[in-house]
C-alpha atoms as a PDB file:
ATOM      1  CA  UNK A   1      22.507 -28.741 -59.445  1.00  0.00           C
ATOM      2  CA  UNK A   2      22.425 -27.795 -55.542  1.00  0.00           C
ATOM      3  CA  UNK A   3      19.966 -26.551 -53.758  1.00  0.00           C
ATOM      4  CA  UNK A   4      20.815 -24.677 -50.651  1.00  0.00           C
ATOM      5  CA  UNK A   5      17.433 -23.512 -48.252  1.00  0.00           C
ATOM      6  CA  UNK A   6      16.189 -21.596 -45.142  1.00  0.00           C
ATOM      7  CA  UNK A   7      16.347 -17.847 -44.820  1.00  0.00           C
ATOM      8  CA  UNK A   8      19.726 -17.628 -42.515  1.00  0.00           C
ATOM      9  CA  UNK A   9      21.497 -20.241 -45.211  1.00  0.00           C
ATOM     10  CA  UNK A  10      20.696 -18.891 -48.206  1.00  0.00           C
ATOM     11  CA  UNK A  11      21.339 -15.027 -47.086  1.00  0.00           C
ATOM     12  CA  UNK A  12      24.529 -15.627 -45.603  1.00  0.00           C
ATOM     13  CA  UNK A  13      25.711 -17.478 -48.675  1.00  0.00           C
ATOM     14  CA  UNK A  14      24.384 -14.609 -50.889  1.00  0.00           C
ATOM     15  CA  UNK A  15      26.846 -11.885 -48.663  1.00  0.00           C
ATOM     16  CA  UNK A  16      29.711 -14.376 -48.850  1.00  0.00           C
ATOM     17  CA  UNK A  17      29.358 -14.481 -52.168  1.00  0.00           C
ATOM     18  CA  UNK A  18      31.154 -18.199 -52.919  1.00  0.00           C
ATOM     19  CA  UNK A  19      28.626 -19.490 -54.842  1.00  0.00           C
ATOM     20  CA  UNK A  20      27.015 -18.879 -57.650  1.00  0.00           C
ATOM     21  CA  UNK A  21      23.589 -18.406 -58.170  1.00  0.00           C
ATOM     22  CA  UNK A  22      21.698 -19.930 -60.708  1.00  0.00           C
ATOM     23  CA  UNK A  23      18.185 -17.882 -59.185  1.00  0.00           C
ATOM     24  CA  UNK A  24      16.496 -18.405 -55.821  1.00  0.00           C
ATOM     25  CA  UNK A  25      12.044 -19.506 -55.170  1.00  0.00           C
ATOM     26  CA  UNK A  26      10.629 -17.500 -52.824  1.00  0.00           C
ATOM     27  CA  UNK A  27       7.080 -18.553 -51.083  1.00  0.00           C
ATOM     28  CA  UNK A  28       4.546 -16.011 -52.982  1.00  0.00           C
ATOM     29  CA  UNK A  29       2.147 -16.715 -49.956  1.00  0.00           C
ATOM     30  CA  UNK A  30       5.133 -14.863 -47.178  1.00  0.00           C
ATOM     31  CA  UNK A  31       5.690 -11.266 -46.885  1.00  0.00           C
ATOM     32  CA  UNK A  32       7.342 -11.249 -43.962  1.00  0.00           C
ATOM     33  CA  UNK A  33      10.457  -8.596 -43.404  1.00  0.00           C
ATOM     34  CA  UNK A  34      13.164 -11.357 -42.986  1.00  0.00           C
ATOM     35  CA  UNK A  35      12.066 -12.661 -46.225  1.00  0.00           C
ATOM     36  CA  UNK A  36      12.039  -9.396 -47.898  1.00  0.00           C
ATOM     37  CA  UNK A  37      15.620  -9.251 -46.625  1.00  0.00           C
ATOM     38  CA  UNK A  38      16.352 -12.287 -48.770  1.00  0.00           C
ATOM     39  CA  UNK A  39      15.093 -10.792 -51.789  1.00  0.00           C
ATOM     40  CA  UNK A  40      16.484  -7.093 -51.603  1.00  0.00           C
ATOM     41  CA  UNK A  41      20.004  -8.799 -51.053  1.00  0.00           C
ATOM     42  CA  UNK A  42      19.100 -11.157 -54.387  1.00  0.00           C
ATOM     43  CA  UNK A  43      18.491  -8.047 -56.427  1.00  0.00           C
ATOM     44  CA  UNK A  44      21.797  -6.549 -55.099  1.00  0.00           C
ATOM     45  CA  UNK A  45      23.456  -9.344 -56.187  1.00  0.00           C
ATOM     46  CA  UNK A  46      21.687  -9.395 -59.487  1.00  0.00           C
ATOM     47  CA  UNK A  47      20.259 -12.940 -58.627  1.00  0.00           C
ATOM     48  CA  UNK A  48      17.013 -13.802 -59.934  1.00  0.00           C
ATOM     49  CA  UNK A  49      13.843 -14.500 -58.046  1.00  0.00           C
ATOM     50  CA  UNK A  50      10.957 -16.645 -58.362  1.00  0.00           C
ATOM     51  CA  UNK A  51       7.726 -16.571 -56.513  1.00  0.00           C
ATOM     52  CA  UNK A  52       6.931 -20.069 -56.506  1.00  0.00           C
ATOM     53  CA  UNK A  53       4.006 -22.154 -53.896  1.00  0.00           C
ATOM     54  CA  UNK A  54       4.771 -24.229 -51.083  1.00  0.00           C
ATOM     55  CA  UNK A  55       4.383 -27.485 -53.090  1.00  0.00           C
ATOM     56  CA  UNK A  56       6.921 -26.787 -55.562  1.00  0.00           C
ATOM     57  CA  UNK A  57       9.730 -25.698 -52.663  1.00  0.00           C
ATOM     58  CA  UNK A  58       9.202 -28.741 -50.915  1.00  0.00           C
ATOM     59  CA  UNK A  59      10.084 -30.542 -53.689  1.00  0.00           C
ATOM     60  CA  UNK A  60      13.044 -28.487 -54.437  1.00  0.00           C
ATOM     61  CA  UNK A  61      14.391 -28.822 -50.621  1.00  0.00           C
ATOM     62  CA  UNK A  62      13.603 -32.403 -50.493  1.00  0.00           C
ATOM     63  CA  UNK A  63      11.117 -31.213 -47.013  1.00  0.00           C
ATOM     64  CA  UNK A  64       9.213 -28.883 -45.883  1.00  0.00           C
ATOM     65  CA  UNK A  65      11.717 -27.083 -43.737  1.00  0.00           C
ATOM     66  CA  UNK A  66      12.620 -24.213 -45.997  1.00  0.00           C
ATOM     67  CA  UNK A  67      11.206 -21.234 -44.748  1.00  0.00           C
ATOM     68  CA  UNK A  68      10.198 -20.040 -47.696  1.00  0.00           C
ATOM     69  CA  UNK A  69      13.653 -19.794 -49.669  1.00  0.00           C
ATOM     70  CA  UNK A  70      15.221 -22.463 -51.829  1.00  0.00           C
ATOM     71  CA  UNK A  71      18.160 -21.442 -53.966  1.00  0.00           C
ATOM     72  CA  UNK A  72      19.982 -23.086 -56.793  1.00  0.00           C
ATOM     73  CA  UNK A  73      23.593 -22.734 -56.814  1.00  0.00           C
ATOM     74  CA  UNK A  74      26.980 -23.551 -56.981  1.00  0.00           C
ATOM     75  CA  UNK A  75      28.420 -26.452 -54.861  1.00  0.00           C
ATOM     76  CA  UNK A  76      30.749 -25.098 -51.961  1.00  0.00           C
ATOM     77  CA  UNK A  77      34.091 -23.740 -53.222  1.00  0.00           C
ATOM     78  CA  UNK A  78      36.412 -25.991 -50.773  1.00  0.00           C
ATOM     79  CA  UNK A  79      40.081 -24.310 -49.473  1.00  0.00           C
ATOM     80  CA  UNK A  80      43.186 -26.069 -49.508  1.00  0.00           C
ATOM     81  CA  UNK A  81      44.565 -27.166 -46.373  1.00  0.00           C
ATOM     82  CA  UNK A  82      47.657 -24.662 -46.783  1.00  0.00           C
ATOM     83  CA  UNK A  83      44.913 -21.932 -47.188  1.00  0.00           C
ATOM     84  CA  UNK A  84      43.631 -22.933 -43.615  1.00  0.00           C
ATOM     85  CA  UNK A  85      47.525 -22.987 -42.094  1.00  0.00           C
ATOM     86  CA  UNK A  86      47.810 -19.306 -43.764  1.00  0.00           C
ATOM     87  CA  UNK A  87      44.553 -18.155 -42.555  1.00  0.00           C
ATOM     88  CA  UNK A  88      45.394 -17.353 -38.994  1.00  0.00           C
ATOM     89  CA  UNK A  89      46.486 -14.121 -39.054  1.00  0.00           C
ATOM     90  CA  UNK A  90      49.086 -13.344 -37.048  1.00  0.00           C
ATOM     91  CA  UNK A  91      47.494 -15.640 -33.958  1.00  0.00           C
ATOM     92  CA  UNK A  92      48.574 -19.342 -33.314  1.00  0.00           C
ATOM     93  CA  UNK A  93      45.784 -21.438 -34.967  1.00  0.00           C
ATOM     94  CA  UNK A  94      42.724 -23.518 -33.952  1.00  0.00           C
ATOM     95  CA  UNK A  95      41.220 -25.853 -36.585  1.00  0.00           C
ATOM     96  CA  UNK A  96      38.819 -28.223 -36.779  1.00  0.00           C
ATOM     97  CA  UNK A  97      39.600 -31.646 -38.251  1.00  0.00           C
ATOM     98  CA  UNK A  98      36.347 -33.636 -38.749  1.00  0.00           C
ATOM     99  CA  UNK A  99      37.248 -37.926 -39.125  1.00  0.00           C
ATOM    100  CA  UNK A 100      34.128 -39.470 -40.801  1.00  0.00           C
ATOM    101  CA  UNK A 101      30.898 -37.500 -39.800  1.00  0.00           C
ATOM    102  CA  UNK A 102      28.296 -38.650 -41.937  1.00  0.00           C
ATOM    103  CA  UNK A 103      25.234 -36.811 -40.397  1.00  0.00           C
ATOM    104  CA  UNK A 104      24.755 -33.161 -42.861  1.00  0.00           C
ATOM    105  CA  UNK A 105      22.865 -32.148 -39.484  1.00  0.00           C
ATOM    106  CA  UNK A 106      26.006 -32.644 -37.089  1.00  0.00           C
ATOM    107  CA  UNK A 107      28.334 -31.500 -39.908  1.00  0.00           C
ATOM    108  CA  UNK A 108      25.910 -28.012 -39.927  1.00  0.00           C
ATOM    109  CA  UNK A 109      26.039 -27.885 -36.382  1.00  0.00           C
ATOM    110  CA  UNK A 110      30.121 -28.378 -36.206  1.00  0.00           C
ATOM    111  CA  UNK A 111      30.071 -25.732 -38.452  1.00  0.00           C
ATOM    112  CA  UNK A 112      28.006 -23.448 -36.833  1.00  0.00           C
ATOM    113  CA  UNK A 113      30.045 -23.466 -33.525  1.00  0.00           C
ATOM    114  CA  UNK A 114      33.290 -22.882 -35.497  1.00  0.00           C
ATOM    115  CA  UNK A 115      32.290 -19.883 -37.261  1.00  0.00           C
ATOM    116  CA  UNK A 116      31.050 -18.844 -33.410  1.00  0.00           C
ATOM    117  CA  UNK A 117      34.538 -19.501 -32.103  1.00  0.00           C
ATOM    118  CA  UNK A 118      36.793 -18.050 -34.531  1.00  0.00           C
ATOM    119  CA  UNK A 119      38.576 -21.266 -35.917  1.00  0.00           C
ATOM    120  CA  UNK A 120      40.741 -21.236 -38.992  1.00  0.00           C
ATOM    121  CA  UNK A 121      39.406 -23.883 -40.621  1.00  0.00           C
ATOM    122  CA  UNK A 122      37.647 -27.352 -40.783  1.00  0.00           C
ATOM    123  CA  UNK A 123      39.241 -30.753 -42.239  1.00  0.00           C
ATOM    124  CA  UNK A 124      37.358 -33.041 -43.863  1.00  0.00           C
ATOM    125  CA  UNK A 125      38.161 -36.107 -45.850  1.00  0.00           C
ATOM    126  CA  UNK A 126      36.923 -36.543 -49.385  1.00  0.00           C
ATOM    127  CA  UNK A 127      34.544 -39.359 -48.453  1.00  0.00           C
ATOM    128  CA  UNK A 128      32.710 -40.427 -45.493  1.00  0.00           C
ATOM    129  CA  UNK A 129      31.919 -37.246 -44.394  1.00  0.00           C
ATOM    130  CA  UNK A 130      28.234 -35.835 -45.134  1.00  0.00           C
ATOM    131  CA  UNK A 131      27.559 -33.675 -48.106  1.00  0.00           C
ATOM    132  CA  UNK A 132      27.756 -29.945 -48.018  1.00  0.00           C
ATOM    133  CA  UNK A 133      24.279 -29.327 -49.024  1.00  0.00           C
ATOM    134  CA  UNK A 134      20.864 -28.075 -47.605  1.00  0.00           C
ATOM    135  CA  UNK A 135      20.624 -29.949 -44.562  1.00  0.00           C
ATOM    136  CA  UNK A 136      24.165 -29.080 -43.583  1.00  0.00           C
ATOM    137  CA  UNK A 137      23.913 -25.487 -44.400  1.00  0.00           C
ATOM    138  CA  UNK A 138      20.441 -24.897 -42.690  1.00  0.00           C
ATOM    139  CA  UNK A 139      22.091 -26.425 -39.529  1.00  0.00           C
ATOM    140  CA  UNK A 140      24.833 -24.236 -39.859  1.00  0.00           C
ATOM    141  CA  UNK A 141      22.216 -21.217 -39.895  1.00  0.00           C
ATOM    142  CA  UNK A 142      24.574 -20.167 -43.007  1.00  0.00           C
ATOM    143  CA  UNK A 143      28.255 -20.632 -41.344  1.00  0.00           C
ATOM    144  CA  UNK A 144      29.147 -22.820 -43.742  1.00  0.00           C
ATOM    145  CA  UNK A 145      29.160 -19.707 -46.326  1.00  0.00           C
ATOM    146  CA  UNK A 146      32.130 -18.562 -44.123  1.00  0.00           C
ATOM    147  CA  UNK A 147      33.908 -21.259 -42.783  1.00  0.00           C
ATOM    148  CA  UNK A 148      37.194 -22.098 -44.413  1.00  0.00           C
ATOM    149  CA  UNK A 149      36.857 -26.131 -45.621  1.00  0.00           C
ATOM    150  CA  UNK A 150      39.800 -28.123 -46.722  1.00  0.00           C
ATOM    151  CA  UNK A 151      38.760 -31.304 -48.249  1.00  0.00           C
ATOM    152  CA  UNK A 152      41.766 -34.103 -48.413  1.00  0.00           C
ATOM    153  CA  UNK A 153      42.054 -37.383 -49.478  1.00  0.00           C
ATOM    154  CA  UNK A 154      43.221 -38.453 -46.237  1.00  0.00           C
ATOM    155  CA  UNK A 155      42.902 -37.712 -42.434  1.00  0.00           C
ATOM    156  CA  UNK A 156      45.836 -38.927 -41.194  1.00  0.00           C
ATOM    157  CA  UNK A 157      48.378 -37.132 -43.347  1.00  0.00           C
ATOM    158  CA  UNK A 158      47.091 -33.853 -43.211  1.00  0.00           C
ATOM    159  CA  UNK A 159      47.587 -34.027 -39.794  1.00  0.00           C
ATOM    160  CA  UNK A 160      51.445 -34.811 -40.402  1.00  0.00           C
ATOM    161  CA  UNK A 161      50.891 -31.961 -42.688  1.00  0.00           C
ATOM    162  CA  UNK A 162      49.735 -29.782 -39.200  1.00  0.00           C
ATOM    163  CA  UNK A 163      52.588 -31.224 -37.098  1.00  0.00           C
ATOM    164  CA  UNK A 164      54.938 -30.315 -39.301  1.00  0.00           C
ATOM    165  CA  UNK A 165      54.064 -26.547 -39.430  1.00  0.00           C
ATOM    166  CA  UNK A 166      53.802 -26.635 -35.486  1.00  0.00           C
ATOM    167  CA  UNK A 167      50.084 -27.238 -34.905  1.00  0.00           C
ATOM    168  CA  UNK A 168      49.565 -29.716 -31.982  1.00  0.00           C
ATOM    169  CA  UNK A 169      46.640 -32.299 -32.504  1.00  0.00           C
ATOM    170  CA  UNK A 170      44.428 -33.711 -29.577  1.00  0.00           C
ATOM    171  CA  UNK A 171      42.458 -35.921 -30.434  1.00  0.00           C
ATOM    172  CA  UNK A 172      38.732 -37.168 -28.173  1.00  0.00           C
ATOM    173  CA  UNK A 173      37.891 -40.030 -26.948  1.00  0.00           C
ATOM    174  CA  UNK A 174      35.138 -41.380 -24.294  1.00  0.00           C
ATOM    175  CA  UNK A 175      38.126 -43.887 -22.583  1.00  0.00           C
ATOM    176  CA  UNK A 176      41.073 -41.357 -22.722  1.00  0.00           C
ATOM    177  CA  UNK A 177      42.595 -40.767 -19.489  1.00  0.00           C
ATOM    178  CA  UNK A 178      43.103 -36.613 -19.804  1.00  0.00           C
ATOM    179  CA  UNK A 179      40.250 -34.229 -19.134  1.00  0.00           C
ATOM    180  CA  UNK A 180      39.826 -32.175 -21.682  1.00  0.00           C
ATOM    181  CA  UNK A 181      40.612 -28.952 -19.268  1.00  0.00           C
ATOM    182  CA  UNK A 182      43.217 -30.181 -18.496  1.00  0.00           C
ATOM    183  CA  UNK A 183      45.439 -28.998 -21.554  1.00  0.00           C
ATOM    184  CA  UNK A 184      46.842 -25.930 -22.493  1.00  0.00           C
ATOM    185  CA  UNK A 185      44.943 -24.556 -25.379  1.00  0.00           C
ATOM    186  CA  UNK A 186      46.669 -21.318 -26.041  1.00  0.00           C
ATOM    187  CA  UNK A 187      49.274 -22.965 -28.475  1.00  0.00           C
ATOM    188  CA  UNK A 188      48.492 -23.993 -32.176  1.00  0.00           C
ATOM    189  CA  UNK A 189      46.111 -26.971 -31.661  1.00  0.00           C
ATOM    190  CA  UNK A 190      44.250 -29.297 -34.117  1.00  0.00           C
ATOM    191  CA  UNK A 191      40.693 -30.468 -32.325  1.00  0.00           C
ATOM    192  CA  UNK A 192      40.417 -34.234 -34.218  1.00  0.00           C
ATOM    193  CA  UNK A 193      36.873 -35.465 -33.865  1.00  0.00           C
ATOM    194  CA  UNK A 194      35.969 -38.929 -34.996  1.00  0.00           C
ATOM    195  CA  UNK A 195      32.226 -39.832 -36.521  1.00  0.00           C
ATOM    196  CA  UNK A 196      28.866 -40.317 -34.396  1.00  0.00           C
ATOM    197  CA  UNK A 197      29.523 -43.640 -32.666  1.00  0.00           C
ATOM    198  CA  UNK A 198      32.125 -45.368 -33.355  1.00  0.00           C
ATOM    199  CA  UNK A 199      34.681 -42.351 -32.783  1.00  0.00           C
ATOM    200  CA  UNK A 200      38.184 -41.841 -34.292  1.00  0.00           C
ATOM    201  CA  UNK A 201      39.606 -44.365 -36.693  1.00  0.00           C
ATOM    202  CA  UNK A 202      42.997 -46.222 -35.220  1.00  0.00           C
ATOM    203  CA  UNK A 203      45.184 -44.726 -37.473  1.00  0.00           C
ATOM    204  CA  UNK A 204      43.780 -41.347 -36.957  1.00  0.00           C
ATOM    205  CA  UNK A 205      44.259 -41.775 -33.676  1.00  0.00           C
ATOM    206  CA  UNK A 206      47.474 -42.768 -33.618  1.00  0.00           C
ATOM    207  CA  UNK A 207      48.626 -39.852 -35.253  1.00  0.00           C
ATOM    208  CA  UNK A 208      47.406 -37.696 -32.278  1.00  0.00           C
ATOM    209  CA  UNK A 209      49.826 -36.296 -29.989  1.00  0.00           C
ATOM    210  CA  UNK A 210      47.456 -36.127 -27.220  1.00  0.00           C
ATOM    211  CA  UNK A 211      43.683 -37.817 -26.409  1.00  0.00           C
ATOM    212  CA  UNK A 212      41.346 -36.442 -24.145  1.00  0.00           C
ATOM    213  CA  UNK A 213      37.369 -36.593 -22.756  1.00  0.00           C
ATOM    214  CA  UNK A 214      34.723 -34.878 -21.522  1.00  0.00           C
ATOM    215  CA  UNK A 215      34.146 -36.542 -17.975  1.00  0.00           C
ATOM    216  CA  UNK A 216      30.232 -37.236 -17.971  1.00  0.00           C
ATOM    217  CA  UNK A 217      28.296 -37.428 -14.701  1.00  0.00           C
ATOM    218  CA  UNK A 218      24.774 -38.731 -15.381  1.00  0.00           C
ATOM    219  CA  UNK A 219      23.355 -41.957 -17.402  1.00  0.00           C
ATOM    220  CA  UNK A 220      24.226 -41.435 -20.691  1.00  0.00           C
ATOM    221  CA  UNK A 221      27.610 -42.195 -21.625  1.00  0.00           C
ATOM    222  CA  UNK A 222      28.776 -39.919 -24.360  1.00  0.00           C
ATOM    223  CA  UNK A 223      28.141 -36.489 -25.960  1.00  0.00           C
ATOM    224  CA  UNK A 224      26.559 -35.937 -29.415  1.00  0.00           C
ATOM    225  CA  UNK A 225      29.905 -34.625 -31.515  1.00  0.00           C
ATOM    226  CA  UNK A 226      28.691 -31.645 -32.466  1.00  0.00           C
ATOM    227  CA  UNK A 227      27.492 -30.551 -29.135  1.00  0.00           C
ATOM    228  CA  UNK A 228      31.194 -31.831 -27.626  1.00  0.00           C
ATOM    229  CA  UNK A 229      33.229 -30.332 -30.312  1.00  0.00           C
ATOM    230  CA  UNK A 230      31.267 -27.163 -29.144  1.00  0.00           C
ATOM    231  CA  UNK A 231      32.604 -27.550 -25.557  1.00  0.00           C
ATOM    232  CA  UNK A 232      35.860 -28.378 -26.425  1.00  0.00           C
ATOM    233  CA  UNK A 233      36.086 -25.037 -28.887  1.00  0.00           C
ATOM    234  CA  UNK A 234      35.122 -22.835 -26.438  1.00  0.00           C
ATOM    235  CA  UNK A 235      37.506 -24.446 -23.732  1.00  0.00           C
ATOM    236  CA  UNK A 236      40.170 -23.511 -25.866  1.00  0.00           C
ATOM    237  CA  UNK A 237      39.092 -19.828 -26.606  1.00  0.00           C
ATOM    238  CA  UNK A 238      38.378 -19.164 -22.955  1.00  0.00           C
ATOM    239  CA  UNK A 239      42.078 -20.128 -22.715  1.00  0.00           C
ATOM    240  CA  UNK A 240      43.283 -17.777 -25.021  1.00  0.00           C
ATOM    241  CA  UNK A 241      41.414 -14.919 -23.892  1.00  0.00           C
ATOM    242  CA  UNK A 242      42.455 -15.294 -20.121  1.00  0.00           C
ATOM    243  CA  UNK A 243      45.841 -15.688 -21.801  1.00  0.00           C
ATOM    244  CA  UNK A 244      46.198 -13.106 -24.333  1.00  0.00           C
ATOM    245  CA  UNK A 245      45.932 -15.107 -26.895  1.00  0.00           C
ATOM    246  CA  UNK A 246      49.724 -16.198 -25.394  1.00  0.00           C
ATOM    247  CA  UNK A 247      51.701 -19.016 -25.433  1.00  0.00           C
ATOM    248  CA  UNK A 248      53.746 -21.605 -27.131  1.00  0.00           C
ATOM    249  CA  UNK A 249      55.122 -25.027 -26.385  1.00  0.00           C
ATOM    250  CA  UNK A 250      52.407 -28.364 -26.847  1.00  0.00           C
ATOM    251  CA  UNK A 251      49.318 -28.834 -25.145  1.00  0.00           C
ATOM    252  CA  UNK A 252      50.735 -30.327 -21.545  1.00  0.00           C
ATOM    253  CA  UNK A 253      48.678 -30.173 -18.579  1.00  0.00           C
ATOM    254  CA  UNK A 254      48.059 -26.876 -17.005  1.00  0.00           C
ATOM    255  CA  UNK A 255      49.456 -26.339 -13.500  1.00  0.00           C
END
């Protein structure tokens, strides 16, 4: 059983339609129009709704940060990583590949900044990573409903997998010597990300063709991941839109 919760999480998941629901509590005590929103689209769908109290949500959600909608369903349908190659649609793509994050929070954010920028897809290996459930897809603010999610067994040879269809992969870390501005976005790229502090594994990091940072100039040291992948992301779509979505080659410095 799976319980997914808060109003943008649960309706974007019911419009997606990759789950399925089992029924979805409402709070009898809110009458509020977003709510209603929730529960028009649940009749739509043909998904049935409970009015339950407060009490009995925040057991369901495991908090008290549900808004007022808890739904039972289906555990996230994942893609296959081919499915994420194929996906870009005629443009060179961008994905995601996640190595070890462990916090659902971080993981919703991640998520919630790819859908924003477009990406193809998001890698994730079949363990150390954080579960796709309520906390994740509350922090996404529903993205993970849309966000293509390949799940492999391991990191480092899906990214072979990437290479060898012509995706670049450039990896971050806090002691590489390129600036992360510094590279040409506007071919295929891979962003590699590695978990909340202790960054990319060895191997995966090997298996980068090129390693880059985010130059920090205050106190603290480093960037939370999900707030750097962000950066990074958006880097590389501001690249392809000055571009034209152009260009071709591997992510060398730009002149």
């Amino acid at each position: 059983m799976n319980y997914i919760y808060g109003i943008n999480a649960v309706a974007e998941a019911l419009k997606a339609r990759g789950r399925s629901f089992e029924w979805v509590g409402v709070l009898k005590e809110r009458h509020d129009l977003r709510l209603q929103r929730v529960v028009e689209e649940c009749r739509r769908n043909g998904v049935a709704v409970r009015f339950l109290g407060r009490p009995e949500l925040d057991r369901m959600a495991g908090n008290n940060a549900h808004q007022g909608v808890v739904a039972i369903t289906s555990g996230k349908q994942y893609n296959h990583l081919d499915d994420i190659v194929a996906a870009k649609r005629g443009r060179y793509s961008l994905v995601v590949v996640l190595d070890g994050i462990e916090d659902p929070h971080n993981l919703g954010a991640i998520l919630r900044t790819a859908d924003a920028a477009g990406v193809h897809g998001v890698i994730v290996q079949n363990r150390r990573v954080a579960a796709l459930g309520g906390a994740a897809a509350k922090a996404s603010a529903g993205a993970v409903a849309h966000v293509k999610i390949a799940q492999v067994v391991n990191i480092a040879r899906a990214m072979d997998e990437l290479k060898e269809v012509g995706v670049w992969t450039v990896g971050f870390a806090d002691d590489a010597d390129t600036n992360y501005d510094a590279l040409d976005f506007s071919v295929p790229s891979a962003i590699v990300v590695g978990a909340e502090g202790t960054g990319l594994r060895r191997l995966v990091r090997e298996k980068c063709d090129f390693t880059a940072r985010i130059p920090m100039y205050g106190q603290v040291s480093s960037l939370n991941v999900s707030v750097a992948t962000g950066i990074v992301l958006f880097e590389a779509i501001r690249q392809r839109v000055a571009g034209g979505v152009m260009g071709g080659g591997s992510p060398k410095p730009r002149k």
